[in-house]
N, C-alpha and C. Protein backbone atom coordinates (compact mmCIF):
# COMPACT_ATOMS: atom_id res chain seq x y z
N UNK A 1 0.82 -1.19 0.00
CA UNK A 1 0.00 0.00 0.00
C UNK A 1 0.87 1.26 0.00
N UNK A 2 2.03 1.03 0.73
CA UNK A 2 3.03 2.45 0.95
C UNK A 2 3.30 2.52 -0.50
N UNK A 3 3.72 1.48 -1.10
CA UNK A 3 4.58 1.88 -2.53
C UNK A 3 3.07 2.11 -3.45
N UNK A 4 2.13 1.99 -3.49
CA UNK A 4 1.57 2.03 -4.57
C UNK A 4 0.83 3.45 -4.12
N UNK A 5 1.02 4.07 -2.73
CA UNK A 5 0.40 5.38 -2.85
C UNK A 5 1.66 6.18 -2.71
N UNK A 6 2.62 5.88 -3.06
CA UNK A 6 3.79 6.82 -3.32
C UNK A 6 4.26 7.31 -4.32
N UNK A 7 3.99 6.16 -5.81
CA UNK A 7 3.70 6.01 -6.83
C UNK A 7 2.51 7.46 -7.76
N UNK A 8 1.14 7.06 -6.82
CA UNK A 8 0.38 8.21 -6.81
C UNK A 8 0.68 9.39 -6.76
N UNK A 9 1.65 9.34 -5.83
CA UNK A 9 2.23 10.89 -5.68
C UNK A 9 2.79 11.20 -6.29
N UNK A 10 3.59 10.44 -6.99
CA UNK A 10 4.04 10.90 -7.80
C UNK A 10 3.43 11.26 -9.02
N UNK A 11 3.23 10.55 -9.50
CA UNK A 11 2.25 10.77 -10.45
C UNK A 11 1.49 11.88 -10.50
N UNK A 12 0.41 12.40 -9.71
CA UNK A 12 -0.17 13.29 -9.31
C UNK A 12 1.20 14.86 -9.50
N UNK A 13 2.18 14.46 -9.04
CA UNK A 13 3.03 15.56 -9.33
C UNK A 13 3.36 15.88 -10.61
N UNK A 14 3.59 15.01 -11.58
CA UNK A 14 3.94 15.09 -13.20
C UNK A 14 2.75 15.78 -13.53
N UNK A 15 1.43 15.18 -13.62
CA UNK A 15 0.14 15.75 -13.72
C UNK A 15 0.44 17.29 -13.10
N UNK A 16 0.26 17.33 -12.37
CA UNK A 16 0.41 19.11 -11.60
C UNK A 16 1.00 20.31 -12.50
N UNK A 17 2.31 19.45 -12.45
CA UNK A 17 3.35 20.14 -13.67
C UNK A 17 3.42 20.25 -14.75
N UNK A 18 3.00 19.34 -15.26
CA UNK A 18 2.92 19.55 -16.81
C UNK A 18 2.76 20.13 -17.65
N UNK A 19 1.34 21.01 -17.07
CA UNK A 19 1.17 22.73 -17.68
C UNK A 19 2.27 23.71 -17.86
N UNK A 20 2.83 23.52 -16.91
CA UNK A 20 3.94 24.96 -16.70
C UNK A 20 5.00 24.05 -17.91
N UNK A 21 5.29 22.95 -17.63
CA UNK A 21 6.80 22.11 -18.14
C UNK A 21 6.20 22.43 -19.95
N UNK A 22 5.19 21.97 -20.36
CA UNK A 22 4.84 22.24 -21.51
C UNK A 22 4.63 24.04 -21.95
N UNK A 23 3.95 24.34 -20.84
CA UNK A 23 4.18 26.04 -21.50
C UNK A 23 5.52 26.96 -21.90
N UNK A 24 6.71 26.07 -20.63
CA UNK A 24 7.77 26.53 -20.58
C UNK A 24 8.33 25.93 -22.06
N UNK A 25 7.92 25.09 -22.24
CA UNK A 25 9.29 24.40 -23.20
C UNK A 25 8.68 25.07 -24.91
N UNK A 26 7.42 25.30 -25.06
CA UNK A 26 6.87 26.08 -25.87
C UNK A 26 7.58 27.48 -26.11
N UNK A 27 7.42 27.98 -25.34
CA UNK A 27 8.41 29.31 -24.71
C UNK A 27 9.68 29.15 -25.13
N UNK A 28 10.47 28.35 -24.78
CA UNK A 28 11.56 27.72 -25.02
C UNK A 28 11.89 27.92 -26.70
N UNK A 29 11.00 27.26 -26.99
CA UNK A 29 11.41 26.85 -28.64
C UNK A 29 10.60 28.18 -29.32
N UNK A 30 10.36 29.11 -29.09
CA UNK A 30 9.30 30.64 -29.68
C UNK A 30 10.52 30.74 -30.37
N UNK A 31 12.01 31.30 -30.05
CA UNK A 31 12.53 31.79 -30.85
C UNK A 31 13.55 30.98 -31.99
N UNK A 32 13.84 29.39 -31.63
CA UNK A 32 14.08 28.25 -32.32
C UNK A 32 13.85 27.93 -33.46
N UNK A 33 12.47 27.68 -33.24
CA UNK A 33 11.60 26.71 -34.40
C UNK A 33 10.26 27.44 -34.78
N UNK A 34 10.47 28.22 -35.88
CA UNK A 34 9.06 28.65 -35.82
C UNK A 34 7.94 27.78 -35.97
N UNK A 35 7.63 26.80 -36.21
CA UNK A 35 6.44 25.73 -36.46
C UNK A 35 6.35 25.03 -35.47
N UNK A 36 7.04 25.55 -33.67
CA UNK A 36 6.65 24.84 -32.84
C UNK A 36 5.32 24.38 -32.83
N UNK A 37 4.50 25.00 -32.96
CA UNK A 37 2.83 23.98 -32.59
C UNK A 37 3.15 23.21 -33.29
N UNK A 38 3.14 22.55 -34.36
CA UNK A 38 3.00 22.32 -35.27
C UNK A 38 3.19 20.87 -34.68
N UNK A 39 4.82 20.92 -34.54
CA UNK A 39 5.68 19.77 -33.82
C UNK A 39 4.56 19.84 -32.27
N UNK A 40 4.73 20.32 -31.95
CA UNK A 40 4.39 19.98 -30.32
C UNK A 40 2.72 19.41 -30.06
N UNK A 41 1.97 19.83 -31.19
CA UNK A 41 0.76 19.04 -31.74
C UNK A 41 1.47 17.52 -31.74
N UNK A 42 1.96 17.37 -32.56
CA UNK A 42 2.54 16.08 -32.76
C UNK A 42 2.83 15.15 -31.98
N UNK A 43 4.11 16.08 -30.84
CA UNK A 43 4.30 15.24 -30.05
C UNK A 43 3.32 14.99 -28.74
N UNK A 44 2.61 15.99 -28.39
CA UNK A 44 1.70 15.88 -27.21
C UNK A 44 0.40 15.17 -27.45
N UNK A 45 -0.12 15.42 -28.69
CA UNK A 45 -1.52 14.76 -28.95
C UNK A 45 -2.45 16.21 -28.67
N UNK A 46 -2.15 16.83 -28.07
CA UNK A 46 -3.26 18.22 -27.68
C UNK A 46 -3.26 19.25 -28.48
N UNK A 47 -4.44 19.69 -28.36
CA UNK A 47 -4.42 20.80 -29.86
C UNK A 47 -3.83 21.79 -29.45
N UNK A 48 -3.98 22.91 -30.81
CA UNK A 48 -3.02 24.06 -30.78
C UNK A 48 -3.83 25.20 -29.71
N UNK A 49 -4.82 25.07 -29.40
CA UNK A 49 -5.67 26.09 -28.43
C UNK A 49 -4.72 25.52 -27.29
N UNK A 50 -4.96 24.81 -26.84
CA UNK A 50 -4.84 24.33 -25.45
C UNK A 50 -3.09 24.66 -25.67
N UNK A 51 -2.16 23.96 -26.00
CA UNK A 51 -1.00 24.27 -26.10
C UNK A 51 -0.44 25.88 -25.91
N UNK A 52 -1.27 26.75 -26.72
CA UNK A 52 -1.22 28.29 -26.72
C UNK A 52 -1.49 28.48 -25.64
N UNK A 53 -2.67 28.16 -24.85
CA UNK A 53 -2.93 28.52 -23.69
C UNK A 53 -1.75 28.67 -22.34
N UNK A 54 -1.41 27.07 -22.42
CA UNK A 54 -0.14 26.95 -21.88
C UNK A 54 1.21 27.72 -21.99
N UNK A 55 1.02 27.95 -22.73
CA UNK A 55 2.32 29.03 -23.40
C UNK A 55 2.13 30.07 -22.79
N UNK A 56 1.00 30.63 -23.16
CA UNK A 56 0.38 32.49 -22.51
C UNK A 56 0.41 32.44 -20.98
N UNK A 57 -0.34 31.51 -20.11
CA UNK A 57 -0.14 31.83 -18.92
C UNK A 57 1.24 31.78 -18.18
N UNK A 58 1.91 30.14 -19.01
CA UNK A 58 3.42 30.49 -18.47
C UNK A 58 3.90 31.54 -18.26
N UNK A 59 3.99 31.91 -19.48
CA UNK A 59 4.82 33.78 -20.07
C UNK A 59 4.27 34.74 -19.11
N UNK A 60 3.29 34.46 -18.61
CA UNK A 60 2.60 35.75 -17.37
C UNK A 60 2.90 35.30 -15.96
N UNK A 61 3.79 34.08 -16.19
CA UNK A 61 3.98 33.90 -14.84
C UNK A 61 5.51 33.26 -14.76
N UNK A 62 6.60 33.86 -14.64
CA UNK A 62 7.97 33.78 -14.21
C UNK A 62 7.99 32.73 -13.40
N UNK A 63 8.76 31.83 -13.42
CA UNK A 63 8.81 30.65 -12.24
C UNK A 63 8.91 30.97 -10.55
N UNK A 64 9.49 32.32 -10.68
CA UNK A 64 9.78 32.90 -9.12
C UNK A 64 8.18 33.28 -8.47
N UNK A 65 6.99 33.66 -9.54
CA UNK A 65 5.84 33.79 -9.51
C UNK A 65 4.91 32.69 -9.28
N UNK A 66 5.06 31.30 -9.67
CA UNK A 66 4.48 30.73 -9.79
C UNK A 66 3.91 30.28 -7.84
N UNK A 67 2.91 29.70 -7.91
CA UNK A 67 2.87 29.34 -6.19
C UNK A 67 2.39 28.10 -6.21
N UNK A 68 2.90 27.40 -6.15
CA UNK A 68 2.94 25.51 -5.97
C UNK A 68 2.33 25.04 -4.90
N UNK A 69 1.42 25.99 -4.50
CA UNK A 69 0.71 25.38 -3.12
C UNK A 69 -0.66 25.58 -4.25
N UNK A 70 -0.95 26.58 -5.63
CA UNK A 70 -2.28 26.38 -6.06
C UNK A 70 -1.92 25.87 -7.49
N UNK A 71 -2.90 25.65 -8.13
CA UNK A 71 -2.79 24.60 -9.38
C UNK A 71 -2.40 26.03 -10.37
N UNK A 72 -1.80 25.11 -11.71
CA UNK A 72 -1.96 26.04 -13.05
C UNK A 72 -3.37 26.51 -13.40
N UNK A 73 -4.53 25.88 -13.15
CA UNK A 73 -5.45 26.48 -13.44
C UNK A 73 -6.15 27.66 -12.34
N UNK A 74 -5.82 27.97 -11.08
CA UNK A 74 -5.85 29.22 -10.43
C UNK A 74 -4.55 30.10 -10.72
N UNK A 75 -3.83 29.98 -11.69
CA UNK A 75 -2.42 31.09 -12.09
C UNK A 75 -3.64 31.22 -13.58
N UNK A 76 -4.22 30.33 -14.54
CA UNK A 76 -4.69 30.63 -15.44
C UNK A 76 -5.94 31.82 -15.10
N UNK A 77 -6.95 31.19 -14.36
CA UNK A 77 -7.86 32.62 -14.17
C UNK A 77 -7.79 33.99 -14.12
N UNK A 78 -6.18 34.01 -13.33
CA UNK A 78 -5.88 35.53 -13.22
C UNK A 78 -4.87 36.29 -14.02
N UNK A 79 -4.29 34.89 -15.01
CA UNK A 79 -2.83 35.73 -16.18
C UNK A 79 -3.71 37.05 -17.08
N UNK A 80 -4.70 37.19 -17.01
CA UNK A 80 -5.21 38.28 -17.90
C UNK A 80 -5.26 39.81 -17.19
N UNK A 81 -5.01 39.31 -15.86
CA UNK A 81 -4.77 40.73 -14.98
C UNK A 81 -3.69 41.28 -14.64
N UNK A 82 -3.12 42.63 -13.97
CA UNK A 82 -1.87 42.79 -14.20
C UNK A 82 -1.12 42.36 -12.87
N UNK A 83 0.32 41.96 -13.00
CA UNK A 83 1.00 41.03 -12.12
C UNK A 83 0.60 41.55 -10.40
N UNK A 84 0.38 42.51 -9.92
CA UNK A 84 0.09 43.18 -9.19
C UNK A 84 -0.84 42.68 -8.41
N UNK A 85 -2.15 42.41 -9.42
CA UNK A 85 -3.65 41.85 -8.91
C UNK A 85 -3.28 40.25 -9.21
N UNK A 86 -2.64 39.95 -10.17
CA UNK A 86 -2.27 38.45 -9.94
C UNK A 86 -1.70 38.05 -8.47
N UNK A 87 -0.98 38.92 -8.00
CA UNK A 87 0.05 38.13 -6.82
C UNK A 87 -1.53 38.64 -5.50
N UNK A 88 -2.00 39.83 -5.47
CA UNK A 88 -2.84 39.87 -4.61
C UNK A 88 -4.16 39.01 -4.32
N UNK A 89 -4.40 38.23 -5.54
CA UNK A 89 -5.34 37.00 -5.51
C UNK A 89 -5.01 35.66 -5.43
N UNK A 90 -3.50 35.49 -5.97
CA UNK A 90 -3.24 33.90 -5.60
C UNK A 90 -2.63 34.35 -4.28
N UNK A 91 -2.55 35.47 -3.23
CA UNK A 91 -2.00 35.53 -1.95
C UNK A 91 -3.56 34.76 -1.16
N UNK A 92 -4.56 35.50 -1.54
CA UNK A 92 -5.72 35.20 -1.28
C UNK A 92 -6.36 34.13 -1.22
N UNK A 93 -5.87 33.32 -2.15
CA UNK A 93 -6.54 31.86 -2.68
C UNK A 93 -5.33 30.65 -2.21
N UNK A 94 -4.07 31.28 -2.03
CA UNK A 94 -3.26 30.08 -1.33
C UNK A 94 -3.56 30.61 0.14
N UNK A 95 -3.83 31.62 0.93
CA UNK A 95 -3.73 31.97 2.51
C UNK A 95 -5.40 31.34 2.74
N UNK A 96 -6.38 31.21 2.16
CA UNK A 96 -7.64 31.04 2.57
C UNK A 96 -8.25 29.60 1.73
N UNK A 97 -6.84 28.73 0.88
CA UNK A 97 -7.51 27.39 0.44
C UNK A 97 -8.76 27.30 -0.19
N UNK A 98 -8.15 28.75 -1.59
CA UNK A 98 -9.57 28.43 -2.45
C UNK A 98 -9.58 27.65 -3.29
N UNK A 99 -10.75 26.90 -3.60
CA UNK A 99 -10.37 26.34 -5.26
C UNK A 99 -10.13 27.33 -6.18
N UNK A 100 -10.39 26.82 -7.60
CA UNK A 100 -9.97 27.38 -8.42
C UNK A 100 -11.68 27.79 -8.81
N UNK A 101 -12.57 27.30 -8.55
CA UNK A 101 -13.66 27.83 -8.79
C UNK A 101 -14.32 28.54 -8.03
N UNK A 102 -14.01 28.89 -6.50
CA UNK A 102 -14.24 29.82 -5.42
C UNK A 102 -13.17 31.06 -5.71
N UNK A 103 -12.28 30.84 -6.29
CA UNK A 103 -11.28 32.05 -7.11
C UNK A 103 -11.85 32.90 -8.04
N UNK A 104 -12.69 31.92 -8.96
CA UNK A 104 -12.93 32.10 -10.34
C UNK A 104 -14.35 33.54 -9.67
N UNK A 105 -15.33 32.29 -8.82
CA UNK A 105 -16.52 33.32 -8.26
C UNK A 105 -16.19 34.48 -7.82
N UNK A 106 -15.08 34.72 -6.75
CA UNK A 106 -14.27 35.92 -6.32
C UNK A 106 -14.01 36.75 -7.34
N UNK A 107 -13.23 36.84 -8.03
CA UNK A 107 -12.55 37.63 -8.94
C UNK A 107 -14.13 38.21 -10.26
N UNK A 108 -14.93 37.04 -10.20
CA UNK A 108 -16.23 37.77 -11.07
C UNK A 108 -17.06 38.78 -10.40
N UNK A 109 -17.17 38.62 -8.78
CA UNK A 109 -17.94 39.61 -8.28
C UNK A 109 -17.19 40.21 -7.55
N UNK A 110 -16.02 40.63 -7.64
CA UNK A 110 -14.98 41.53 -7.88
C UNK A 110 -15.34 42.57 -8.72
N UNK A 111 -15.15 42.33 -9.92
CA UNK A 111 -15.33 42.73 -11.37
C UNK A 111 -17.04 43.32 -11.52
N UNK A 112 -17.39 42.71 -11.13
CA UNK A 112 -19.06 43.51 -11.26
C UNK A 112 -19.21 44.77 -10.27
N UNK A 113 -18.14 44.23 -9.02
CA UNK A 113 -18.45 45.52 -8.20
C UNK A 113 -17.47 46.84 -9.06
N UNK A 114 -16.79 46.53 -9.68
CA UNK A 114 -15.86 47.60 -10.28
C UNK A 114 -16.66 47.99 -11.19
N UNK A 115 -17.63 46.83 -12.59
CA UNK A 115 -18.04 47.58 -13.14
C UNK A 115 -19.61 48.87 -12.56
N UNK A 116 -20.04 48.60 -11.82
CA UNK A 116 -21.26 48.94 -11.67
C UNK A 116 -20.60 50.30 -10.96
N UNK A 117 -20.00 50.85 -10.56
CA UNK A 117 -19.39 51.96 -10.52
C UNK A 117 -19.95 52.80 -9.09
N UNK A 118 -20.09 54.20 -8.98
CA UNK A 118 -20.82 55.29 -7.74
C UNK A 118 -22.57 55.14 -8.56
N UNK A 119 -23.49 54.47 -7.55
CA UNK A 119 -24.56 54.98 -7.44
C UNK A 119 -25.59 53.30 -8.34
N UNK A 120 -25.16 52.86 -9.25
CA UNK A 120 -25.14 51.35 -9.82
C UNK A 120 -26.87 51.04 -9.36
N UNK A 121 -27.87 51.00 -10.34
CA UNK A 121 -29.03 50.49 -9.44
C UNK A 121 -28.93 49.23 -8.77
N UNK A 122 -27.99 47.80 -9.33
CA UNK A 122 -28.02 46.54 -8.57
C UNK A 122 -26.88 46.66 -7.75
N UNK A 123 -26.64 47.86 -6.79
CA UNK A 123 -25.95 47.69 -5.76
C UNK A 123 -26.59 46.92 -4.66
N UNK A 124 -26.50 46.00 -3.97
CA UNK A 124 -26.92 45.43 -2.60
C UNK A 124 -27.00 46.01 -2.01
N UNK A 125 -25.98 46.76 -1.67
CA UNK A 125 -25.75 47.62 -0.19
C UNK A 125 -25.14 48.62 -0.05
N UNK A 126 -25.47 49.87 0.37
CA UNK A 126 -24.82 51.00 0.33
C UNK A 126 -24.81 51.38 1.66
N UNK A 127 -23.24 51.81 1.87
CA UNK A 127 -22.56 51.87 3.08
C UNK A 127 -22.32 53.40 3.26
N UNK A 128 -22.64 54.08 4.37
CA UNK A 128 -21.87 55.69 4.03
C UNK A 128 -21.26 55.60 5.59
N UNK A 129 -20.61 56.37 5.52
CA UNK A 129 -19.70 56.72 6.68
C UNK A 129 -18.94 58.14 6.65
N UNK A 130 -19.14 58.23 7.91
CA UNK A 130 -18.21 59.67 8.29
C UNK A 130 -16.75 59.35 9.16
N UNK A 131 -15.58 59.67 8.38
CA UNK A 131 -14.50 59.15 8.57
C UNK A 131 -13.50 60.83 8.49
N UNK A 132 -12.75 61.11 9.09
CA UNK A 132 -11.45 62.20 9.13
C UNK A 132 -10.96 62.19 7.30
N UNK A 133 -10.81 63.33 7.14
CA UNK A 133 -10.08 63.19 5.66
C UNK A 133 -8.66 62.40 6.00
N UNK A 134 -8.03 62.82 6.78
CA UNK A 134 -6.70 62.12 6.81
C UNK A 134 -6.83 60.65 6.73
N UNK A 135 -7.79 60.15 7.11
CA UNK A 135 -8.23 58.56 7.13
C UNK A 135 -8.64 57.87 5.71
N UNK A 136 -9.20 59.00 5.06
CA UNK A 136 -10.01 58.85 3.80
C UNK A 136 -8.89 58.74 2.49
N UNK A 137 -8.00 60.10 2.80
CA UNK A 137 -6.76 59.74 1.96
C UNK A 137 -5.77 58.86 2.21
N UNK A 138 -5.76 58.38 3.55
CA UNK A 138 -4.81 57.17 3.49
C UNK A 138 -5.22 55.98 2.79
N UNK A 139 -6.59 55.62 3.05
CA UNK A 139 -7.42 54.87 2.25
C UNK A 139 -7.52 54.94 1.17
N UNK A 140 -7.35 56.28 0.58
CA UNK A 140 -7.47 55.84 -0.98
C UNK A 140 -6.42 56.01 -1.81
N UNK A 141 -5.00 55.80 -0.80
CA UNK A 141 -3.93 55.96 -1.25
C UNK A 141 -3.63 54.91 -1.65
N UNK A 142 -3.92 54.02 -0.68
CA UNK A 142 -3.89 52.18 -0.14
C UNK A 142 -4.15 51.81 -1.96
N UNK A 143 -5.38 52.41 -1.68
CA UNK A 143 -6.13 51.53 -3.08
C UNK A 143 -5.27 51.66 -4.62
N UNK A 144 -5.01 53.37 -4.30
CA UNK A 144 -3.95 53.42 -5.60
C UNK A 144 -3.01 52.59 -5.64
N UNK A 145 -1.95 52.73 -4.54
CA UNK A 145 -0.81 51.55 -4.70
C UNK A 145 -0.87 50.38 -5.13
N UNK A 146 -2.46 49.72 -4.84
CA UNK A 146 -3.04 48.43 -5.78
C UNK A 146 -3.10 48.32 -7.27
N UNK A 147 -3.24 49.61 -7.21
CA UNK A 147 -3.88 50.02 -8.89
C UNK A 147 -5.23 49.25 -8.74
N UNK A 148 -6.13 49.67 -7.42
CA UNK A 148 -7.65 49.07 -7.71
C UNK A 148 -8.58 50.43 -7.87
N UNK A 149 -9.69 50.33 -8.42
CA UNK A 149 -10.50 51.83 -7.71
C UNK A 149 -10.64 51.27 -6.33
N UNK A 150 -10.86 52.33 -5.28
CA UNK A 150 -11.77 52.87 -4.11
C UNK A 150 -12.10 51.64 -3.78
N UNK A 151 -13.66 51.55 -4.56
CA UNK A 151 -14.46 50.31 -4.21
C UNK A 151 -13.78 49.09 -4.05
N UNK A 152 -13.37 48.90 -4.89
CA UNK A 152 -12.94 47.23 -4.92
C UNK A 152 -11.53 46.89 -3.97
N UNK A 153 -11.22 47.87 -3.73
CA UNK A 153 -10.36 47.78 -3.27
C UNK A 153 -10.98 47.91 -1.33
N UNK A 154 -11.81 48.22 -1.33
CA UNK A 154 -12.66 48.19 0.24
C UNK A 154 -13.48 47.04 0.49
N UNK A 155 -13.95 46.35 -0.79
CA UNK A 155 -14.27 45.04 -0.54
C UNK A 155 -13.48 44.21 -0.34
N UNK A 156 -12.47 44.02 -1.02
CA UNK A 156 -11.43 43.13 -1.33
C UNK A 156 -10.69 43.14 0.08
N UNK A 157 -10.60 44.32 0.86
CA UNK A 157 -10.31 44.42 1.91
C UNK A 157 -11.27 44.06 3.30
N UNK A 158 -12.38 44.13 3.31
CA UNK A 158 -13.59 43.51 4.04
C UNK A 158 -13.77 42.21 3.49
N UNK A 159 -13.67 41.79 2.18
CA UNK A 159 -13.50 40.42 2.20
C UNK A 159 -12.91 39.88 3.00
N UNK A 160 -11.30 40.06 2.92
CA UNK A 160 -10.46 39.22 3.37
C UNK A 160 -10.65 39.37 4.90
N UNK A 161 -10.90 40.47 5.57
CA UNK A 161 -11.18 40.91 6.97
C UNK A 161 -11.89 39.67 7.35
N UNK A 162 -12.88 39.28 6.81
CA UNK A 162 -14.04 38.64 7.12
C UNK A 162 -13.96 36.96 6.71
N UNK A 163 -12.84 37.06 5.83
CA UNK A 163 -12.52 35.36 5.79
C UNK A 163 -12.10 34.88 7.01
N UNK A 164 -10.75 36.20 7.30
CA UNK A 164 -10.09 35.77 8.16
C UNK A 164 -10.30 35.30 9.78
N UNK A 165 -11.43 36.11 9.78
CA UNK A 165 -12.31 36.33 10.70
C UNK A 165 -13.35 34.82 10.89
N UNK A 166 -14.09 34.42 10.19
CA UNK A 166 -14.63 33.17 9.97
C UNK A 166 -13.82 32.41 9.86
N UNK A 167 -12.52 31.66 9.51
CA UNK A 167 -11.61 30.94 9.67
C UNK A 167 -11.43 30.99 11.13
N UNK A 168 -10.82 31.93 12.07
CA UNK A 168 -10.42 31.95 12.84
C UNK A 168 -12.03 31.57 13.96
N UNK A 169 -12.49 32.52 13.89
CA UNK A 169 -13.90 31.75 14.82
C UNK A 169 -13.99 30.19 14.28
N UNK A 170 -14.08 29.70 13.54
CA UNK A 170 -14.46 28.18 12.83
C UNK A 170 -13.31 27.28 13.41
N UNK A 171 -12.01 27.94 13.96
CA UNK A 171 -10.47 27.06 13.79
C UNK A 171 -11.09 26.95 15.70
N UNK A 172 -11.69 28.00 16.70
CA UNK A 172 -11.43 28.28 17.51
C UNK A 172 -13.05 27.35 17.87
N UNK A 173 -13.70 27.37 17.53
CA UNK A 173 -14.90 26.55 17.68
C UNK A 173 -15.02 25.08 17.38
N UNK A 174 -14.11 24.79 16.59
CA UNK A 174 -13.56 23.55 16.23
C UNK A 174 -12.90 22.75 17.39
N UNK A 175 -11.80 23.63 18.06
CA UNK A 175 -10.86 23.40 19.25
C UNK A 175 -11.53 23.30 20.36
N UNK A 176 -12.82 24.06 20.41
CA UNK A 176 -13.34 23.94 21.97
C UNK A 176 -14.42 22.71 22.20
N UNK A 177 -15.01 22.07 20.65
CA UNK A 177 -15.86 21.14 21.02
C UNK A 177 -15.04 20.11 21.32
């Protein structure tokens, strides 16, 4: 049983990798061979979409970038954003053990709260507060340094407040039963 679930593991690791090892080696050969797909169709069996794919997210993600605690397909959801909001969501999704489809949900109603903008009729909830300007510009200094607007950048921040927060009550309620 030891050797044949060690085996697994391994296995399971080639699987893991493979995305990046194939995107990289694509990458690899860009300035080589121009008819890489062509060949790499060949040799992989997988079409030229999927192969490209592999290629593009690699290229958006430097190996020093990559985070091996979440799959290639949570580095894929977010290669279309800029490295900035990439590293601030796979911080998010490796510190709080998201899938890749609790990522995927995140980052969409993310995006709706950005698009729907000041005043939005399908806002849920509108929050006002009276806060010190000095408080207000530190806050929305915060957000610049993200490169988020305002908003999303106050959810994204009450999000995580509030994961962390439910994790920790859940870790601490767990311990006392």
């Amino acid at each position: 049983m030891d050797e044949w679930s060690r085996i697994g593991h391994q296995i399971n690791a080639l699987s893991v990798s493979s995305a990046w090892w194939l995107g990289d080696w694509l990458i690899y050969g860009q300035a080589q061979y121009p008819d890489r797909y062509k060949q790499a169709i060949e040799q992989t069996s997988l079409d030229y979409q999927t192969l490209r794919n592999y290629a593009w997210v690699a290229r958006q993600y430097p190996v020093t970038r990559r985070r091996s605690a979440l799959s290639f397909q949570h580095h894929a959801e977010l290669a279309a954003l800029t490295p900035f909001e990439q590293d601030q969501w796979l911080d998010r999704a490796e510190r709080f053990g998201w899938s890749r489809n609790e990522l995927r949900n995140r980052v969409r109603a993310s995006r709706k709260i950005d698009r729907a903008g000041g005043g939005a009729a399908d806002r849920t909830l509108q929050i006002q507060m009276t806060v010190p300007p000095s408080q207000k510009q530190r806050w929305m200094q915060a957000a610049s340094r993200t490169e988020q607007d305002f908003t999303a950048w106050m959810v994204a921040v009450l999000d995580d407040a509030a994961a962390t927060t439910l994790e920790t009550v859940s870790k601490h309620l767990g311990s006392s039963n």
